[in-house]
Protein backbone atom coordinates (compact mmCIF):
# COMPACT_ATOMS: atom_id res chain seq x y z
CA UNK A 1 237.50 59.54 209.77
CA UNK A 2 237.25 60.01 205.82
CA UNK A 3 235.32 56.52 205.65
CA UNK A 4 232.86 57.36 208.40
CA UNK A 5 232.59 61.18 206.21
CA UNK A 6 231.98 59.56 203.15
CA UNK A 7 229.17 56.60 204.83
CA UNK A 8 227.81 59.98 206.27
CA UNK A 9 227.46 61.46 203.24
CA UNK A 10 226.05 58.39 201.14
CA UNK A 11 223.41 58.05 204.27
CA UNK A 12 222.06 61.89 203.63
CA UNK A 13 222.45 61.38 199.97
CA UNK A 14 219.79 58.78 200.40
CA UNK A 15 217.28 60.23 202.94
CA UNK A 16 217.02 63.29 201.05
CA UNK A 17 216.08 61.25 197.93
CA UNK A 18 213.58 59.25 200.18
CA UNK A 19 212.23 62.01 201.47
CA UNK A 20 211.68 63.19 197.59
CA UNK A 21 209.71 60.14 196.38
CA UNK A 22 206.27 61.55 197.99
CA UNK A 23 206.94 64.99 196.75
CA UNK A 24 207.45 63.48 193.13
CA UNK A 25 204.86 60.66 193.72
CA UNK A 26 202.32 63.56 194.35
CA UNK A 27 203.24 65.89 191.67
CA UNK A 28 202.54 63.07 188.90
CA UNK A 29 199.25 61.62 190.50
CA UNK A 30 196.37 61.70 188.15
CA UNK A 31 193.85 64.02 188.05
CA UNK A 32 190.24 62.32 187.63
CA UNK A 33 187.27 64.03 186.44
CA UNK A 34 183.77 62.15 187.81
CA UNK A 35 180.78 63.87 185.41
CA UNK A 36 177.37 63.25 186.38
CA UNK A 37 175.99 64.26 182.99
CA UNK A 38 172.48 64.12 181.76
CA UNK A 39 170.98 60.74 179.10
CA UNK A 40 171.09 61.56 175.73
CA UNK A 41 172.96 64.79 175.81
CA UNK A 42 176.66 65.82 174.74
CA UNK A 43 179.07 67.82 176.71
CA UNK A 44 182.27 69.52 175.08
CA UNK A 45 185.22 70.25 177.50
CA UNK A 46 187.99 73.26 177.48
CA UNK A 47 191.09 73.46 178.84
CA UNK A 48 191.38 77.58 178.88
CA UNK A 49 194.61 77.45 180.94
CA UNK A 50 197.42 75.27 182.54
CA UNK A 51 197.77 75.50 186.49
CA UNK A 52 201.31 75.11 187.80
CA UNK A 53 200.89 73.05 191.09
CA UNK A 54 204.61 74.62 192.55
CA UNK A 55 203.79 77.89 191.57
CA UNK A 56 200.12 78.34 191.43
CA UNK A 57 200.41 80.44 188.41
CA UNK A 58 198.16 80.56 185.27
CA UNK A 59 199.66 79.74 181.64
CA UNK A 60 198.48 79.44 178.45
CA UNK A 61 195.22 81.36 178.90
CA UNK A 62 192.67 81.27 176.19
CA UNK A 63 192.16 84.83 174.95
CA UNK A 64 189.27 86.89 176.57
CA UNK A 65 190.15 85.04 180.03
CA UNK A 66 193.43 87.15 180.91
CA UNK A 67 191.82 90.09 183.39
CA UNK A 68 189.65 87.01 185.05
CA UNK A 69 192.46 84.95 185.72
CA UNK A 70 195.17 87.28 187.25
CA UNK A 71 195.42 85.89 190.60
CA UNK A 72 197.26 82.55 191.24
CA UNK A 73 195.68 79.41 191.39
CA UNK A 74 196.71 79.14 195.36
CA UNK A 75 194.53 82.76 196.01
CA UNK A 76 191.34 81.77 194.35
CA UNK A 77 189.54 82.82 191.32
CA UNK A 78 185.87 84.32 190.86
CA UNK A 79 183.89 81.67 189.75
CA UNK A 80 180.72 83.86 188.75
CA UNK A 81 182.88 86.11 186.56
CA UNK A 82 185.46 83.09 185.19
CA UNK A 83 182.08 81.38 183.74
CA UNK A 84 180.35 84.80 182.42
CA UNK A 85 183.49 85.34 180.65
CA UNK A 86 183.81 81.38 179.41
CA UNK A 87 179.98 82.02 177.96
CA UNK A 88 180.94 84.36 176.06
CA UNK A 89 183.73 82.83 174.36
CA UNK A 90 183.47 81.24 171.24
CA UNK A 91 185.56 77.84 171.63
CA UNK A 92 187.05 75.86 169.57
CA UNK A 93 189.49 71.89 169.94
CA UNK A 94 187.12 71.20 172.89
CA UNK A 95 186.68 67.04 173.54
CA UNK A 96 182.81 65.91 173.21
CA UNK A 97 181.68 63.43 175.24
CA UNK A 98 178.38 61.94 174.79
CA UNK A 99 175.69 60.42 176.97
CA UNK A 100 173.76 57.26 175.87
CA UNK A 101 170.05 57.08 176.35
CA UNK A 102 170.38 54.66 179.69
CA UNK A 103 174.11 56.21 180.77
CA UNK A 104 174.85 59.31 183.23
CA UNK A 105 178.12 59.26 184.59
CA UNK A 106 181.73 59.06 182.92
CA UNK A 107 184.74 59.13 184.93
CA UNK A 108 187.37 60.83 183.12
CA UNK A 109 191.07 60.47 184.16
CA UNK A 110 194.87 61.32 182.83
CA UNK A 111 193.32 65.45 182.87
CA UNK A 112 196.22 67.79 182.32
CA UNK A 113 196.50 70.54 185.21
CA UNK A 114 194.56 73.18 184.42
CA UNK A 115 191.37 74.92 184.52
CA UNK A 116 188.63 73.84 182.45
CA UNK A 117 185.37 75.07 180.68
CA UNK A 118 182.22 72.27 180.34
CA UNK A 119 179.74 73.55 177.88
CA UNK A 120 176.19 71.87 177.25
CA UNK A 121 176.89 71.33 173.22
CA UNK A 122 173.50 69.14 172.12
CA UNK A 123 170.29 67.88 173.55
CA UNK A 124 168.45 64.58 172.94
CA UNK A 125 165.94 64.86 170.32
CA UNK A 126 162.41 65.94 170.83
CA UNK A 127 163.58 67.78 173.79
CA UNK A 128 162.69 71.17 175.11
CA UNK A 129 165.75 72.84 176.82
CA UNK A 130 164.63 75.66 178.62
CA UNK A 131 167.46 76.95 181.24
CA UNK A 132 171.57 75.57 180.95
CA UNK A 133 174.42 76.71 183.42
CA UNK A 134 177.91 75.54 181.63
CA UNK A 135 180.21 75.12 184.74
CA UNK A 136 183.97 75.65 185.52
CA UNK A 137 186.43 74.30 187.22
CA UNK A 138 190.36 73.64 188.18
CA UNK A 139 191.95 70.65 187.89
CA UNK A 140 193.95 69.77 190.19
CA UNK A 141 192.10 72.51 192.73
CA UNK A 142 193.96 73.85 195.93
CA UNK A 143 192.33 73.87 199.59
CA UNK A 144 194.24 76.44 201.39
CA UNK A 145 196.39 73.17 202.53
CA UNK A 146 197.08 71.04 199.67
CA UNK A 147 196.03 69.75 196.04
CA UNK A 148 193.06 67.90 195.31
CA UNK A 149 193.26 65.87 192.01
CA UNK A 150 190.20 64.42 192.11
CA UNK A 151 186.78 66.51 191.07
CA UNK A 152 182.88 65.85 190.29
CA UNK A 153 180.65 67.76 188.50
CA UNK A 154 177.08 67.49 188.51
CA UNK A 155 176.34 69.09 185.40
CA UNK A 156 172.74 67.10 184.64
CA UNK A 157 171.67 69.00 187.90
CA UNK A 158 172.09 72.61 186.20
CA UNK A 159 169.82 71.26 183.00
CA UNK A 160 165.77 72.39 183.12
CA UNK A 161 163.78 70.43 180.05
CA UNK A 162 160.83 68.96 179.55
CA UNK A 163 158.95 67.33 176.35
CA UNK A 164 157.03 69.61 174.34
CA UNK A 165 153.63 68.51 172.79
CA UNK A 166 151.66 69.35 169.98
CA UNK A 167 147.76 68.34 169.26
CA UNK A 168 144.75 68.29 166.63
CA UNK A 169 141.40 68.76 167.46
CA UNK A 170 137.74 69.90 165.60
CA UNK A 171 137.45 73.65 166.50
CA UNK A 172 133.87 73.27 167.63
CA UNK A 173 134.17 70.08 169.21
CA UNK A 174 135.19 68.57 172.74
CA UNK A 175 139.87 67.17 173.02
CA UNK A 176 140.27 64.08 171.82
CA UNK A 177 137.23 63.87 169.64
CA UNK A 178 138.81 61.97 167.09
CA UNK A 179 135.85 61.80 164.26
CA UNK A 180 133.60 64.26 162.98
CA UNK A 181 131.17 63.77 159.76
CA UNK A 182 130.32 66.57 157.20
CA UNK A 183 128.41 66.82 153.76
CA UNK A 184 130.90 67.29 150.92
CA UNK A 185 131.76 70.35 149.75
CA UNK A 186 131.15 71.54 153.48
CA UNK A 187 134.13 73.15 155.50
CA UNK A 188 135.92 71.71 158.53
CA UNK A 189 137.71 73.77 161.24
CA UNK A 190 140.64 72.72 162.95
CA UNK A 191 142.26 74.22 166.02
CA UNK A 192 146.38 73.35 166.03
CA UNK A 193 148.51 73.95 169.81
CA UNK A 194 151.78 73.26 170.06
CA UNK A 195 154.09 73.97 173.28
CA UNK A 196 156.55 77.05 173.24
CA UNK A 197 159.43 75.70 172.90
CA UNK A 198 163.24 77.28 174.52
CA UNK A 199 163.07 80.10 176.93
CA UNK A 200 164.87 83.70 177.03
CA UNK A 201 168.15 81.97 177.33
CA UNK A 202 167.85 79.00 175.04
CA UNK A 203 165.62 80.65 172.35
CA UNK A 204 163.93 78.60 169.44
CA UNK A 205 165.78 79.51 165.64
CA UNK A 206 162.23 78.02 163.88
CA UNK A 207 158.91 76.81 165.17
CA UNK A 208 156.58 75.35 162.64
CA UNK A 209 153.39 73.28 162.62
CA UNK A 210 153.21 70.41 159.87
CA UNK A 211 150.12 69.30 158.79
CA UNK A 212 149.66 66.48 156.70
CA UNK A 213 146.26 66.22 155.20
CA UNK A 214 145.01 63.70 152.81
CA UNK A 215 143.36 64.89 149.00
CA UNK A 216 139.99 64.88 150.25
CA UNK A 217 140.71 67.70 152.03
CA UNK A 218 141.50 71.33 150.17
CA UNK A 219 143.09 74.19 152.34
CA UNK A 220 140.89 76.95 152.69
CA UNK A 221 141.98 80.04 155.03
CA UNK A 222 144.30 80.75 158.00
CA UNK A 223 141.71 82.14 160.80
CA UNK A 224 144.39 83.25 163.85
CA UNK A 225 147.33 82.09 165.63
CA UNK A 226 147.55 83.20 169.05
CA UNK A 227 150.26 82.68 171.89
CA UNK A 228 148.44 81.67 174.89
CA UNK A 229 149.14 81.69 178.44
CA UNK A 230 148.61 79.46 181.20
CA UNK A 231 145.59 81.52 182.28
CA UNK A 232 143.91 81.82 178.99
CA UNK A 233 145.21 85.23 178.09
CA UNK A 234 146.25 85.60 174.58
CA UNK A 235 148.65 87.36 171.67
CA UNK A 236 147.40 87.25 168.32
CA UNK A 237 150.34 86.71 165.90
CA UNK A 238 148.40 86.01 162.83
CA UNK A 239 150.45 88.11 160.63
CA UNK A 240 153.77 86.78 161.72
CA UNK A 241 152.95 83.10 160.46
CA UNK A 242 153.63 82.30 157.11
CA UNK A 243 151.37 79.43 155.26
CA UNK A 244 153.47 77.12 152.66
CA UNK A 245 152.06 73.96 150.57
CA UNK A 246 154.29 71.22 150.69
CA UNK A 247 152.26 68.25 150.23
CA UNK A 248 152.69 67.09 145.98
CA UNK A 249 150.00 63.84 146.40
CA UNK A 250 148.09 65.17 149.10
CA UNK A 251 147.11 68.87 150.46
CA UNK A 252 149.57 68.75 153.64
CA UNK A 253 151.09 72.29 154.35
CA UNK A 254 153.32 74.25 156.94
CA UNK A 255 152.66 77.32 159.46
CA UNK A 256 156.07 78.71 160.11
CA UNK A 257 156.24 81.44 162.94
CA UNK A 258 158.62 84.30 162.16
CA UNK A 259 162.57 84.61 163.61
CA UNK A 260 161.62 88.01 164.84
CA UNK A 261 158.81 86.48 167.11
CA UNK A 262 161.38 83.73 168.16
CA UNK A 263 163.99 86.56 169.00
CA UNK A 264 162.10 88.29 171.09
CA UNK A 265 161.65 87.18 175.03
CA UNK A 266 158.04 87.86 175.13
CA UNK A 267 157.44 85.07 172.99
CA UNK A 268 158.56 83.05 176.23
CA UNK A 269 156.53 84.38 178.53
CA UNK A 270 153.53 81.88 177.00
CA UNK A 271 152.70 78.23 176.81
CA UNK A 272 151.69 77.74 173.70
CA UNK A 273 150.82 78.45 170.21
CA UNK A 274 147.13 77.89 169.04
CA UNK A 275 146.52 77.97 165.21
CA UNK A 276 143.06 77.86 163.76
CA UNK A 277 142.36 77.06 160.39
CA UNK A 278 139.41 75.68 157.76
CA UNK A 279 139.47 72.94 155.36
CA UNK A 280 136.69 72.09 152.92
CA UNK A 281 136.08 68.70 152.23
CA UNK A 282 136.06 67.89 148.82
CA UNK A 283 135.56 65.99 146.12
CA UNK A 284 138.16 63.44 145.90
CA UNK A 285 136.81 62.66 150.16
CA UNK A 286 136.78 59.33 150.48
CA UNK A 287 133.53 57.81 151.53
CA UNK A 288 132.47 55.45 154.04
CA UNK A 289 134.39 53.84 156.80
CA UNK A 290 137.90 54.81 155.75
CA UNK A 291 137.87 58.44 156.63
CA UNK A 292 139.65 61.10 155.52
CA UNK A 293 142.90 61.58 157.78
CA UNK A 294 145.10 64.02 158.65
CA UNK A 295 147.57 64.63 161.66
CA UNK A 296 149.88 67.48 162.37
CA UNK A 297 153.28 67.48 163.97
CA UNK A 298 155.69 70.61 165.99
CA UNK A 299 159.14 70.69 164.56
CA UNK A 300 161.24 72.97 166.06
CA UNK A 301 165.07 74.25 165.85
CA UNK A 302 166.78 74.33 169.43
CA UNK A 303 169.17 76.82 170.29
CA UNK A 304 172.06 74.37 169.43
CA UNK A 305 171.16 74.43 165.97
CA UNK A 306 169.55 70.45 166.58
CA UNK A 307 165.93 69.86 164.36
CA UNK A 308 163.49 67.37 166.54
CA UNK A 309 160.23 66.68 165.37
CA UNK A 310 157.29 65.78 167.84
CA UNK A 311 154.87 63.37 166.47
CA UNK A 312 151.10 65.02 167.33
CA UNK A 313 147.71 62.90 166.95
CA UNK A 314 145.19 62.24 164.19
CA UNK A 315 141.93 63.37 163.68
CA UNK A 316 139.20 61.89 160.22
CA UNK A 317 136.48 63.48 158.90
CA UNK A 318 133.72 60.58 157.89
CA UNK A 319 131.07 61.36 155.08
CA UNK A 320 128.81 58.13 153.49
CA UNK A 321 126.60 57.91 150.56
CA UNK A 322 123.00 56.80 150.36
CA UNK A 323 122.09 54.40 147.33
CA UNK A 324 118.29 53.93 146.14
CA UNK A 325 117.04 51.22 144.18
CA UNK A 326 114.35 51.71 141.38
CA UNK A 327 112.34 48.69 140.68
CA UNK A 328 109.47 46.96 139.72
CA UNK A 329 107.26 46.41 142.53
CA UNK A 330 105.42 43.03 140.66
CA UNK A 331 109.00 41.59 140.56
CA UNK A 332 112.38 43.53 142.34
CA UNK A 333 114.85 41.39 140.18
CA UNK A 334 113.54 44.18 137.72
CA UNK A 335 115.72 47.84 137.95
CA UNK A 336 114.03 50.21 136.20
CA UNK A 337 116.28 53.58 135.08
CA UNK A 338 114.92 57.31 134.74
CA UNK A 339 112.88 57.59 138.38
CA UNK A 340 113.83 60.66 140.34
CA UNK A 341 114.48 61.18 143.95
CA UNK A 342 114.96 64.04 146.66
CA UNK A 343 115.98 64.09 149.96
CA UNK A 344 114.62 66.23 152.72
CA UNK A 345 115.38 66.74 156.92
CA UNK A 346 111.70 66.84 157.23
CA UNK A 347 109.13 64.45 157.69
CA UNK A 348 106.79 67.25 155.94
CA UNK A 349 109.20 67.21 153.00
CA UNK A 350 109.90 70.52 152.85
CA UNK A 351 113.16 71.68 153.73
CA UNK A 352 115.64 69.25 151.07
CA UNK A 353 119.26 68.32 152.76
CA UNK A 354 122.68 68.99 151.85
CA UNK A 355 123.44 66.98 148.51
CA UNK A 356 119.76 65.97 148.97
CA UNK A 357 118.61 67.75 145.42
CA UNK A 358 116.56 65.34 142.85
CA UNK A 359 119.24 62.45 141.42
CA UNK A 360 117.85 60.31 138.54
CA UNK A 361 118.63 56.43 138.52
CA UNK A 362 121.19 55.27 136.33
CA UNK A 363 120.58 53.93 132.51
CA UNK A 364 123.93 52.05 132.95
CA UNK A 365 123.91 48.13 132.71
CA UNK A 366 125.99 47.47 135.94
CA UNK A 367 124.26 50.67 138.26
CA UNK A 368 120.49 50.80 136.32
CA UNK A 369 118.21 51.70 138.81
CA UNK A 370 120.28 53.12 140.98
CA UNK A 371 120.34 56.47 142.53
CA UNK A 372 123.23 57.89 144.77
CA UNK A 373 123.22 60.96 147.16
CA UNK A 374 127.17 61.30 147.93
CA UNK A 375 129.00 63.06 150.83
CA UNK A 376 126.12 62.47 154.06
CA UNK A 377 126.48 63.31 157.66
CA UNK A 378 124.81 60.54 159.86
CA UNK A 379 121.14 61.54 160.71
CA UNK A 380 118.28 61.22 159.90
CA UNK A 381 116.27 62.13 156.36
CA UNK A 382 113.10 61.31 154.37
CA UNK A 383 113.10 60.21 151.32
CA UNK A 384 110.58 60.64 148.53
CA UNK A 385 110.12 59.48 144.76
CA UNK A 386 109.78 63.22 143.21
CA UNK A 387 109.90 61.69 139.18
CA UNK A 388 108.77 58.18 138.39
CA UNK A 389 109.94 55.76 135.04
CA UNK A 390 108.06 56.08 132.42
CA UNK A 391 104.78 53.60 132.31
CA UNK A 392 104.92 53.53 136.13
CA UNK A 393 103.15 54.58 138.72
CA UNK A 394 104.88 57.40 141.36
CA UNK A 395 105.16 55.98 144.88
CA UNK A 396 103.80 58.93 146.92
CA UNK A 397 105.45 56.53 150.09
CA UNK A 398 108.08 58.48 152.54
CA UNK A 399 111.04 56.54 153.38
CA UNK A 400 112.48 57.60 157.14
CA UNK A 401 116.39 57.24 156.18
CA UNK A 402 118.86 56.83 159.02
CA UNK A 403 122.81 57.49 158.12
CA UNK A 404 124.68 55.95 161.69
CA UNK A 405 128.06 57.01 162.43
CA UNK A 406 129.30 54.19 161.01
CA UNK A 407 127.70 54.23 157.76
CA UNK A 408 125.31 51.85 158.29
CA UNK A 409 121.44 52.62 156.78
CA UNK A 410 118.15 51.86 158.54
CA UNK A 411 114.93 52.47 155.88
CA UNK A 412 111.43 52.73 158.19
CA UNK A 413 113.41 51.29 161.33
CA UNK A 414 114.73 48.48 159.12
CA UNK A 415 118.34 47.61 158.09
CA UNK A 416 119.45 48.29 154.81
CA UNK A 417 122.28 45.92 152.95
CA UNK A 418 122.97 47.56 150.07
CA UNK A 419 120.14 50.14 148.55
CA UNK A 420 116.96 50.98 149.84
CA UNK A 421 114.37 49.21 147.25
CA UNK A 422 111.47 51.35 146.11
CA UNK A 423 109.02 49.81 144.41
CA UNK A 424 106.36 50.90 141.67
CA UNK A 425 103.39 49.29 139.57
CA UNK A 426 102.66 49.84 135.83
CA UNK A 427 100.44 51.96 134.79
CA UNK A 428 97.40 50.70 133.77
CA UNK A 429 94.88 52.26 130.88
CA UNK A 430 92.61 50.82 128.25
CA UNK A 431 93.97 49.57 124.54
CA UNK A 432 92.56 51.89 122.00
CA UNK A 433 89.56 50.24 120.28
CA UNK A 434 88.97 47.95 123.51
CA UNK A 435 85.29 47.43 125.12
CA UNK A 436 85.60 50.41 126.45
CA UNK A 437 84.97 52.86 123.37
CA UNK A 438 83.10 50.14 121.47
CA UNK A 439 80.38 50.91 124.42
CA UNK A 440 80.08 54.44 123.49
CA UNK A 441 80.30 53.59 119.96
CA UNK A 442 77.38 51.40 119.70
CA UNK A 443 75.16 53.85 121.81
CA UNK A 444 75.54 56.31 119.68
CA UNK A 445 75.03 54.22 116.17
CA UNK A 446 71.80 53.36 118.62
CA UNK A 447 70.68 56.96 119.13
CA UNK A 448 71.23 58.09 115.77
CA UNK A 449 69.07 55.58 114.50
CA UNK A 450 66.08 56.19 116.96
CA UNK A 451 66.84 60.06 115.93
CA UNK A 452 66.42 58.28 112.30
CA UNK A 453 63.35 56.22 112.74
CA UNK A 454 61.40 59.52 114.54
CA UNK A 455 62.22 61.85 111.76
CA UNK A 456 60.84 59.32 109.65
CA UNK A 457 57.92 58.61 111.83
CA UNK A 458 56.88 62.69 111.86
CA UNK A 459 57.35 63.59 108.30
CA UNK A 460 54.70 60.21 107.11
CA UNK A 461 52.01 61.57 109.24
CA UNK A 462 52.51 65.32 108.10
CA UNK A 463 52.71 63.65 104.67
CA UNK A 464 49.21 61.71 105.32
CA UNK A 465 47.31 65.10 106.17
């Protein structure tokens, strides 16, 4: 009887620690964390309390979370007012984990029980975030029934962004005109728009347009910045945009928008910022088929402190020069220096163009002859001798000048390699002494002898009476 007690005894012993294995197999499975995240962006998770799976009670909770978190884990918790509370929070020991460009999903296992806090911590660069919702969640979660230690969370699905843009274009001219052509010394308007960047709940810490401008164009004035809507209707915020020179080899230069603009959630109700601004092209432009760049560029602070800069377009301003010849019309190897010139926009010659005034040919060996009128548009002029060398002859002829908008020069409908040639003759006038005043020389010895002869003539015969 003791024996068959005892086998009894050993028999329950083991059945009770069979029936045990699931219970403990169960309490130490894993909990696994599937997050469909977003490319290029980081996530930072917090554990803001431990879960106790035989109890359903809450330990260890992060300060701020204690009135949300007063119910067990068994009973249910209120998401809404768990993540409100989590936002407001400022966390700390969280673990990053960071998307790659091409990657989206992470499965993350070995999880402690507990309930955790995923926070959006950094955005790819060059992106516009414009609405976030962090999530929470328990791990392992109950079902009324039993404990599920597996979870996914599709945080990329509670991300809005987009990629902002920013743009340079002639004020007075049609997008994506790239060129434009102006006499030096002239002025140049450009019209700057750049997307708003962030939204009400993701606001902007600095918006700025860079401009990079070469030397042969000088800064002149700031005309408006307006926020513009989708529907054309603007905000003129002029006075909250500050100008800065940053540029130490060329004239480039910065348009910073104010934080108080940024702070405030109007500024989000638009689509963009339009700046407008004049340049004067100067006199370091460079001429001809080079151009005179410049390009601008948005750089913006997000509202997790990241700096991306988006790359906008460029736009040249084109001026040429028109060279004139001086030479000798008997034989054009022959440059001859001090002849005069003026340009006019009228076939009348009457009305004389931009850097068109009189420009004398050059006494210098390597340029003699030659006359220059710098800084053109492309168009059409009329050229005209105005001075001529001395012991020449002015050429009274009126040279139809056409400037293309590549530079190249067409003189009376014919092309022009280098300068346009205008000729002149010598002067020609009698040698003093010539047979010209020996004519009038002898004529008169001729008369004052016949004047001679007569007197002569008169006086015998009065004599002879």
């Amino acid at each position: 009887m003791k024996t068959t007690k005892k086998i009894f005894a050993a028999f329950l012993a083991v059945m009770m620690i069979a029936l045990m294995i699931p219970f403990s197999a169960s309490a130490a499975e894993t909990n696994t964390l599937t997050l469909n995240g977003k490319a290029g962006y980081t996530f930072t998770l917090y554990k803001v309390a431990t879960v106790n799976t035989t109890t359903g009670e809450y330990t260890d909770i992060t300060t701020g979370l204690e009135t949300v978190l007063t119910t067990k884990a068994t009973d249910g918790v209120d998401t809404a007012a768990l993540l409100t509370a989590c936002n407001g929070l400022t966390l700390t020991g969280g673990t990053d984990y960071a998307y790659a460009a091409d990657e989206t999903t992470k499965t993350i296992s070995d999880l402690a029980d507990g309930v955790y806090y995923l926070k959006v911590k950094s955005a790819p660069s060059g992106t516009n975030v414009t609405s976030v919702t962090n999530s929470v969640f328990a791990l392992p979660y109950y079902t009324g029934t039993a404990w599920v230690n597996e979870v996914t969370v599709n945080a990329a699905s509670k991300i809005s962004d987009g990629t902002p843009t920013v743009t340079k274009k002639f004020t007075n001219l049609p997008n994506g005109t790239a060129s434009a052509y102006e006499f030096i010394g002239n002025e140049v308007s450009f019209t700057l728009t750049g997307s708003v960047v962030g939204s009400t709940t993701e606001k902007a810490k600095s918006y700025q347009f860079v401009d990079t401008m070469c030397e042969g164009l000088e800064y002149k004035e700031l005309k408006s910045v307006n926020l513009v809507k989708a529907d054309g209707t603007k905000k003129d915020i002029t006075t909250s945009v500050t100008y800065a020179k940053t540029g130490t080899t060329d004239n480039s230069f910065t348009l910073a928008i104010a934080p108080t603009v940024l702070a405030d959630n109007d500024f989000y109700n638009y689509a963009s910022v339009e700046a407008v601004y004049t340049a004067k092209l100067g006199e370091k432009a460079v001429i001809g088929g080079a151009g005179n760049p410049n390009k601008v560029d948005l750089k913006y602070i997000n509202s997790y402190d990241q700096e991306s800069t988006i790359e906008g377009n460029e736009v040249k301003v084109f001026t040429f020069d028109l060279s004139v010849v001086k030479v000798d019309a008997n034989n054009t190897a022959t440059k001859l220096s001090g002849a005069g010139f003026t340009l006019y926009t009228d076939s009348t010659c009457n009305t004389v163009a931009t850097n068109g005034t009189e420009v004398f040919t050059s006494n210098d060996d390597d340029n003699k002859g030659i006359a220059t009128f710098k800084g053109l548009k492309p168009g059409t002029y009329y050229l005209k001798e105005t001075t001529a060398p001395a012991g020449y002859n002015l050429n009274a002829t009126v040279y139809t000048i056409a400037i293309g908008a590549d530079g190249s020069v067409t003189s009376n409908g014919a092309g022009v390699n280098g300068p346009v040639q205008v000729g002149d003759t010598p002067l020609l006038t009698p040698n003093t002494g010539g047979m010209g005043t020996m004519i009038f020389t002898i004529g008169g010895a001729a008369l004052i002898a016949c004047a001679g002869v007569l007197f002569l003539i008169v006086r015998k015969k009065k004599t002879a009476k």
